[in-house]
C-alpha atoms as a PDB file:
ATOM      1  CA  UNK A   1     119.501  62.895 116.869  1.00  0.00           C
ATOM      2  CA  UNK A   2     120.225  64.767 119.599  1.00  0.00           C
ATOM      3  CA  UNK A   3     122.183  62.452 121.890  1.00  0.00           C
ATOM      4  CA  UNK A   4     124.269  61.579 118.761  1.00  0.00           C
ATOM      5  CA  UNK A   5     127.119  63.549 119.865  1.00  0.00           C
ATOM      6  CA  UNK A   6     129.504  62.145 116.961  1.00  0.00           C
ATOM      7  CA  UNK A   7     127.374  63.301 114.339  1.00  0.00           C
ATOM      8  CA  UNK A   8     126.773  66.867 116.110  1.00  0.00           C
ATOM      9  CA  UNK A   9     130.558  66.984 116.587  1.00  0.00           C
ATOM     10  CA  UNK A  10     131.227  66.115 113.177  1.00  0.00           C
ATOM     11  CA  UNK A  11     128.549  68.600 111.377  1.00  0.00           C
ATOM     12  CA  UNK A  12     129.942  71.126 113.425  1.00  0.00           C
ATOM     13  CA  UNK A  13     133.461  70.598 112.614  1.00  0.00           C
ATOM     14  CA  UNK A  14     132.960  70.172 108.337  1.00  0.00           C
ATOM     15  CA  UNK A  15     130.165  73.291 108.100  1.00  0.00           C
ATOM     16  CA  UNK A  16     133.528  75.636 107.018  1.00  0.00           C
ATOM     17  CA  UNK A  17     134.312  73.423 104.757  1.00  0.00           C
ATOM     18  CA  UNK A  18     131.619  72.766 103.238  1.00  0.00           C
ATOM     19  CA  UNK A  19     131.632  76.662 102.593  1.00  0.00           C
ATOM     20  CA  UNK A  20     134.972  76.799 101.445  1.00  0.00           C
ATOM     21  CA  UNK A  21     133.890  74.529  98.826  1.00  0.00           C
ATOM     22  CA  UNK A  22     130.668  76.232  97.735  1.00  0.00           C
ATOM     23  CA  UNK A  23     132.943  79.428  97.319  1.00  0.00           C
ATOM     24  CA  UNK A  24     135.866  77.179  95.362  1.00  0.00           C
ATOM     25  CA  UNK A  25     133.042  76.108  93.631  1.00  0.00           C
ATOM     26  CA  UNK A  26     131.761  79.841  92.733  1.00  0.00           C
ATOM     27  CA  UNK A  27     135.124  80.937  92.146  1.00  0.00           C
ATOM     28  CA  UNK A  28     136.235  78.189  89.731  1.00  0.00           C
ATOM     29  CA  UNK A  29     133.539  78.242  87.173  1.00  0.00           C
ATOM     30  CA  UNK A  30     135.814  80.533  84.820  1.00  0.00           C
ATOM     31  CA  UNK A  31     138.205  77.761  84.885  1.00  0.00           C
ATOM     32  CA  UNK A  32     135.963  74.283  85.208  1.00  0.00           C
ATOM     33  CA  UNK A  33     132.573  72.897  85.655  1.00  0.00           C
ATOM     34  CA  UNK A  34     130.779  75.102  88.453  1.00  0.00           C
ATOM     35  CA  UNK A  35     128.831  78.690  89.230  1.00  0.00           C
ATOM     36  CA  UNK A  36     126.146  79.674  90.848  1.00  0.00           C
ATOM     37  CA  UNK A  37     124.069  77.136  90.775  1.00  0.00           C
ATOM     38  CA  UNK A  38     126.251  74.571  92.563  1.00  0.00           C
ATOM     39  CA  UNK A  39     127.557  76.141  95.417  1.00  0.00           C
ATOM     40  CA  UNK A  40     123.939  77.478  95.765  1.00  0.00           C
ATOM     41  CA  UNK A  41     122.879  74.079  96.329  1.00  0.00           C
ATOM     42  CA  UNK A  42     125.677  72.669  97.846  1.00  0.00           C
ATOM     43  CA  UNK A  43     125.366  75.996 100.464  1.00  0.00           C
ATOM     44  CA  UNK A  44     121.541  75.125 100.878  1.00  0.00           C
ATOM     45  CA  UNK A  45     122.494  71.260 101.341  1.00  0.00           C
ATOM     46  CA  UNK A  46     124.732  72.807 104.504  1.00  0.00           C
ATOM     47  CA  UNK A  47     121.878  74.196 106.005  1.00  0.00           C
ATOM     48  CA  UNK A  48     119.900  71.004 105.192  1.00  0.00           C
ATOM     49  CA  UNK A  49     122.652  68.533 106.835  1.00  0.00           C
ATOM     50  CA  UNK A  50     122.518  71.517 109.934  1.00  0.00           C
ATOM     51  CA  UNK A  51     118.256  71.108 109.954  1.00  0.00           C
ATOM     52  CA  UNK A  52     118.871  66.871 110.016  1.00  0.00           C
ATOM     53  CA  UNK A  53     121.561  66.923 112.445  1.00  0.00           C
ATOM     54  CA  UNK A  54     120.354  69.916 114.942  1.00  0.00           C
ATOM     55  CA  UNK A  55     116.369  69.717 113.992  1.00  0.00           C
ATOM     56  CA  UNK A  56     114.000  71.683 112.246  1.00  0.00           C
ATOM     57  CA  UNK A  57     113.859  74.074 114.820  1.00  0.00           C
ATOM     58  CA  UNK A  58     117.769  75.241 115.420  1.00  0.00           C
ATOM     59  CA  UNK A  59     118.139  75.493 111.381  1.00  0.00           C
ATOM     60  CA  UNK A  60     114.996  77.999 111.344  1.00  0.00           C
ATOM     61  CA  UNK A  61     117.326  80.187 114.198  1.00  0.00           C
ATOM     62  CA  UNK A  62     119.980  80.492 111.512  1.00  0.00           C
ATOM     63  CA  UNK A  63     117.503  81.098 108.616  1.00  0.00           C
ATOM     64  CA  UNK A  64     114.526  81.987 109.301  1.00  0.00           C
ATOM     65  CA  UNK A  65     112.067  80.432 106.198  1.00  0.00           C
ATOM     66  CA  UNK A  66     110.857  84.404 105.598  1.00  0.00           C
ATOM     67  CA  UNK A  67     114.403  85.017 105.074  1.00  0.00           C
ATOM     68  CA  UNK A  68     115.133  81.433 102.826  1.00  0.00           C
ATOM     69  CA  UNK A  69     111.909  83.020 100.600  1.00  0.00           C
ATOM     70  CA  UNK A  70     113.210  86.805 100.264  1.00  0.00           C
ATOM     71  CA  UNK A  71     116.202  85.366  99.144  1.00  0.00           C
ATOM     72  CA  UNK A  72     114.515  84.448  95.597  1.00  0.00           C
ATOM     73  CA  UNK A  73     114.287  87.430  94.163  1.00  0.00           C
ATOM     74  CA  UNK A  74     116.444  89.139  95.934  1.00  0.00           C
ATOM     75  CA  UNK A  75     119.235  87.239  93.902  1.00  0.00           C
ATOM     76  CA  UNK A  76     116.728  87.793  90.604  1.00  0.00           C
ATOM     77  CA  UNK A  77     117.188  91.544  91.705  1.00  0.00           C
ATOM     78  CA  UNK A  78     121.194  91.054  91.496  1.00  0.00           C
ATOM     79  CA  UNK A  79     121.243  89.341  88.639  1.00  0.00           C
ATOM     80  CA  UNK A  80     119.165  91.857  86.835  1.00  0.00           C
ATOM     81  CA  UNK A  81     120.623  94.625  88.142  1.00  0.00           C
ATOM     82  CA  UNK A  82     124.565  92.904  86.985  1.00  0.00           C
ATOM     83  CA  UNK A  83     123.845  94.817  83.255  1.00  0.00           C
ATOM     84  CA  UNK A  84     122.640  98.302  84.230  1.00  0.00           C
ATOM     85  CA  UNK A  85     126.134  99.542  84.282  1.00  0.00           C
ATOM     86  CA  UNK A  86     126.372  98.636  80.756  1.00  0.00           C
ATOM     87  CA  UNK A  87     123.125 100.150  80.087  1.00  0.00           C
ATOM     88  CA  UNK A  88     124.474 103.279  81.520  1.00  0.00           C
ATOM     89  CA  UNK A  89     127.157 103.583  79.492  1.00  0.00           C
ATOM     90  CA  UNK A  90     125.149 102.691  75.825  1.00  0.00           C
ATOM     91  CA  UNK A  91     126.772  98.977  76.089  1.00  0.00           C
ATOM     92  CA  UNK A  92     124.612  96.533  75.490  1.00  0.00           C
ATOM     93  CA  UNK A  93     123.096  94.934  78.380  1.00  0.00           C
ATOM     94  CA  UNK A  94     124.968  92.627  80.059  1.00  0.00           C
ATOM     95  CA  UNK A  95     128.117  93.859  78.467  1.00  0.00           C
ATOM     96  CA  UNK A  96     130.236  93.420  81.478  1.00  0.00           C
ATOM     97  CA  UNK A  97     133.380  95.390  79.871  1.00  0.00           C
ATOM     98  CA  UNK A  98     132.446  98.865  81.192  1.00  0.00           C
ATOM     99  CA  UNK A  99     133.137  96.985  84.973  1.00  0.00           C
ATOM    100  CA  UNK A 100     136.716  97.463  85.044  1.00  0.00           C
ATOM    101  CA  UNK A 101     139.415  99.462  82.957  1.00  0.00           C
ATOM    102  CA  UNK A 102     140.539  95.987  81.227  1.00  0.00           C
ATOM    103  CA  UNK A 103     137.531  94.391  79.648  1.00  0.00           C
ATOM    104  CA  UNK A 104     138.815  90.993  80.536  1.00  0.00           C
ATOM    105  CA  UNK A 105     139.148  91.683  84.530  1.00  0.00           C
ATOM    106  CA  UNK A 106     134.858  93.464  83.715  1.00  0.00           C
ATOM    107  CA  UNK A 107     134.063  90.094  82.419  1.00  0.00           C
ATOM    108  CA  UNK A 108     134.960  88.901  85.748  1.00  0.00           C
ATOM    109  CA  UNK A 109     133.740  91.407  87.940  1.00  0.00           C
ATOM    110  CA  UNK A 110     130.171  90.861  85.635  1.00  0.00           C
ATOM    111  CA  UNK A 111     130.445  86.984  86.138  1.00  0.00           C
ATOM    112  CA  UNK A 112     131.285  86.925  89.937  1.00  0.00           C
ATOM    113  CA  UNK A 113     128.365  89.503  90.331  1.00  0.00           C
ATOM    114  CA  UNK A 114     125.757  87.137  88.154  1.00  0.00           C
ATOM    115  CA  UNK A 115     127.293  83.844  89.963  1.00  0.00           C
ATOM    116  CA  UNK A 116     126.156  86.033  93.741  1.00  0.00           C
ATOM    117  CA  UNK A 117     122.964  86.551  92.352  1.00  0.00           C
ATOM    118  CA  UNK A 118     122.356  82.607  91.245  1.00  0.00           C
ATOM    119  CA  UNK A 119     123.811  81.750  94.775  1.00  0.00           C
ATOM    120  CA  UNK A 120     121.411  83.846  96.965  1.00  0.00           C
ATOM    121  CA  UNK A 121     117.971  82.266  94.396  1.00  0.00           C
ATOM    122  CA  UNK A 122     119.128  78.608  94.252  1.00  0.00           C
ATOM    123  CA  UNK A 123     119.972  78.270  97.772  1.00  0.00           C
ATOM    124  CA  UNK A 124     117.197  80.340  99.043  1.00  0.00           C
ATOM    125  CA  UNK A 125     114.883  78.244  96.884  1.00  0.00           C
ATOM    126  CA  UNK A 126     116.162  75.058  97.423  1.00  0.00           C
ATOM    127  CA  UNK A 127     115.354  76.169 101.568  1.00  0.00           C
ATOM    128  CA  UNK A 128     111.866  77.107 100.716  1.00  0.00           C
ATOM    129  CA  UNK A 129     111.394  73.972  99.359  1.00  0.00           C
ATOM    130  CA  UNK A 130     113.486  71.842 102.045  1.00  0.00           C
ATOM    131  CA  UNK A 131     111.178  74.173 105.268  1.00  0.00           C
ATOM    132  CA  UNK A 132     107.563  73.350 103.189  1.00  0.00           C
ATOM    133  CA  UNK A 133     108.534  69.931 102.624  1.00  0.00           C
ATOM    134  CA  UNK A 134     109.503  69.580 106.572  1.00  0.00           C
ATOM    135  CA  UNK A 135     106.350  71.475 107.714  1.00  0.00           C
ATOM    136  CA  UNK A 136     104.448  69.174 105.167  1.00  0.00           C
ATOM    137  CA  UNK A 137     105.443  65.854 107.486  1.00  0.00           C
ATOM    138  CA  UNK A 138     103.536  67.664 110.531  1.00  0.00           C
END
């Protein structure tokens, strides 16, 4: 692939928006079909397309697989970590109302803070799995 300067060109100029979409994506599950889990993989399918186009190699520069696999629970630590304010104030956890002085703008604060955390696992997994698989091939 590397003398295919049309398809470097062209990866180069949509990575942004592929992105922008992951974070519309993110951003939109209050109001659609979406969340974390999407633009997780649709972020991890970025760095995939970047790995195909570029090589194995130049994708490992931008994330490095130690850094694709501390990305697991590092979003598991988020996510668990979204209902200790709650906790803190004798909410329930997960009660996302003690976020904000409206309990409608905490339920969003709690959901965008989950959403981060399903983000950073699902893409970092789905890179763990993409770098193994690649290595596999050898």
């Amino acid at each position: 692939m590397r003398l295919d300067l049309i398809l470097r060109i062209t990866t180069k100029l949509i990575l942004p928006f592929i992105i922008v979409f992951a974070l519309y994506v993110h951003f939109h599950a209050d109001f659609g079909p979406g969340g974390g889990f999407q633009a997780g993989v649709i972020i991890a399918g970025m760095f995939i397309l970047y790995a195909i186009i570029f090589g194995n190699f130049a994708a490992r520069q931008v994330v490095p697989q130690p850094v694709a696999e501390a990305m697991v629970p590092l979003g598991v630590i988020i996510f668990a970590t979204a209902g200790l304010p709650a906790l803190m104030f004798n909410e329930n956890y997960l009660n996302y109302n003690v976020l904000a002085s409206h309990p409608e703008h905490g339920q969003h604060l709690g959901l965008i803070w989950i959403e981060a955390g399903v983000i950073i696992t699902v893409a970092g997994s789905m890179l763990s799995i993409f770098y193994a698989l690649v290595e596999r091939g050898r």
